[in-house]
C-alpha atoms as a PDB file:
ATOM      1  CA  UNK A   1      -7.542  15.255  11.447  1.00  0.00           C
ATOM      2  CA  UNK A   2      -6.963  17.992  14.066  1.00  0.00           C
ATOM      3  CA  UNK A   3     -10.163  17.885  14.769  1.00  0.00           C
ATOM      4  CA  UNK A   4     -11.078  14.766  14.843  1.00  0.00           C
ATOM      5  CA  UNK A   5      -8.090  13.516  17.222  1.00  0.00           C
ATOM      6  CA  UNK A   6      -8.720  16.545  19.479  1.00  0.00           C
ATOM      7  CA  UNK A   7      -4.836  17.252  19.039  1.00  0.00           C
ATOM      8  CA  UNK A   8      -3.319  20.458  17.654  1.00  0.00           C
ATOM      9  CA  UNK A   9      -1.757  20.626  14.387  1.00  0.00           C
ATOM     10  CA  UNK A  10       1.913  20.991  15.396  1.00  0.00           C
ATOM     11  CA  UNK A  11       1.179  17.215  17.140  1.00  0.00           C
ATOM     12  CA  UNK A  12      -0.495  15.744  14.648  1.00  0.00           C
ATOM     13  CA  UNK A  13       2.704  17.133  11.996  1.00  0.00           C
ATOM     14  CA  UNK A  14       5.176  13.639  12.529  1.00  0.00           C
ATOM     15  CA  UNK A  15       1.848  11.374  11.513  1.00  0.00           C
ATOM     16  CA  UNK A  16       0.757  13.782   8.347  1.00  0.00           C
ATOM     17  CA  UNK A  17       3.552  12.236   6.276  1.00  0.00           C
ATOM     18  CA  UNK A  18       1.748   8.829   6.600  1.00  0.00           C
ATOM     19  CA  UNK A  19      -0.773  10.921   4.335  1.00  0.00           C
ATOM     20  CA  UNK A  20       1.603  11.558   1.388  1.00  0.00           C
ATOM     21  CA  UNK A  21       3.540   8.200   1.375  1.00  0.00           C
ATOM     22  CA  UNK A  22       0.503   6.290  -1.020  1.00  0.00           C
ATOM     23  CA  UNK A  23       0.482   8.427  -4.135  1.00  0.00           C
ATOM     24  CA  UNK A  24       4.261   8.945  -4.068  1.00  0.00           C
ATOM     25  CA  UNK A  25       4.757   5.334  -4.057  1.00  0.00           C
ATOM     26  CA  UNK A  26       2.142   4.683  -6.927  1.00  0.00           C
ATOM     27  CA  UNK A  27       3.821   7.526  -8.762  1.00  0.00           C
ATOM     28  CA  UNK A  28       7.176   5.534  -8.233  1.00  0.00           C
ATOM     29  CA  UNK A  29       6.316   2.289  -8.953  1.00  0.00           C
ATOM     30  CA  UNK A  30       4.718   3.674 -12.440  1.00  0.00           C
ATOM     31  CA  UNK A  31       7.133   5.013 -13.612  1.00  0.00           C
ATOM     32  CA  UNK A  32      10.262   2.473 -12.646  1.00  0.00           C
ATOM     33  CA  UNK A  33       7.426   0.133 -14.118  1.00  0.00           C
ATOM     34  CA  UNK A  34       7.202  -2.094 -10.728  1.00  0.00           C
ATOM     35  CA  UNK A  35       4.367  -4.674 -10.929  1.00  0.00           C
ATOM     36  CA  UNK A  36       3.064  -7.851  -9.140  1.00  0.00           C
ATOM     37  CA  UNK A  37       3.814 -10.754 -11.162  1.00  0.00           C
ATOM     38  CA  UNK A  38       0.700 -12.199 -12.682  1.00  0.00           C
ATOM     39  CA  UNK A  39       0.310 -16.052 -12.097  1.00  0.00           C
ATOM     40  CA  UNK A  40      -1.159 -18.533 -14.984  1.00  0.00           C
ATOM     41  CA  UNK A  41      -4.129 -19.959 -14.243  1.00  0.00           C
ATOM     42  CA  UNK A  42      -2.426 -23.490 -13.989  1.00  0.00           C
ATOM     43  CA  UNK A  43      -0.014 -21.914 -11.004  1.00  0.00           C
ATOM     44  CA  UNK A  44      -3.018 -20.100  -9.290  1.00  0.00           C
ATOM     45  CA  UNK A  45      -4.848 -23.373  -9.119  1.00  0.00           C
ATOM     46  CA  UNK A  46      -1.251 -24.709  -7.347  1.00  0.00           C
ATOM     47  CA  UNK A  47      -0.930 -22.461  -4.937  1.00  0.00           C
ATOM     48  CA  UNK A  48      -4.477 -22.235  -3.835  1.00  0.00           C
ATOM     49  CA  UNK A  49      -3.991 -25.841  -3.381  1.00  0.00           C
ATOM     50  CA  UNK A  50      -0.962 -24.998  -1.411  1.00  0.00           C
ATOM     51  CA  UNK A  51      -2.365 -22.615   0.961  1.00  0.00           C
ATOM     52  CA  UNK A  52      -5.394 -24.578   1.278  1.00  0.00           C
ATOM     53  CA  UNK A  53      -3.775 -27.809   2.563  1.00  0.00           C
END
């Protein structure tokens, strides 16, 4: 990255947590077993009707 952005490391340091927030939020959400609710096909069918009208 420090390359890339032509900045030095110590300015580039507030963004590189932006780097670790995805896999300890998968991590997290696994195991306090978070998940999207999955629709039935009937309710997909309504609200792709929904967002279509």
């Amino acid at each position: 990255m420090v390359g890339m952005l032509a900045v030095s490391a110590a300015e580039y340091l507030p963004y590189a947590f932006m780097c670790w927030i995805p896999p300890i939020m998968v991590t997290l959400f696994a195991y306090l077993n978070i998940r999207m609710k999955r629709l039935t096909p009937k309710k997909q069918k309504a609200r792709l009707a929904e967002l279509t009208e």
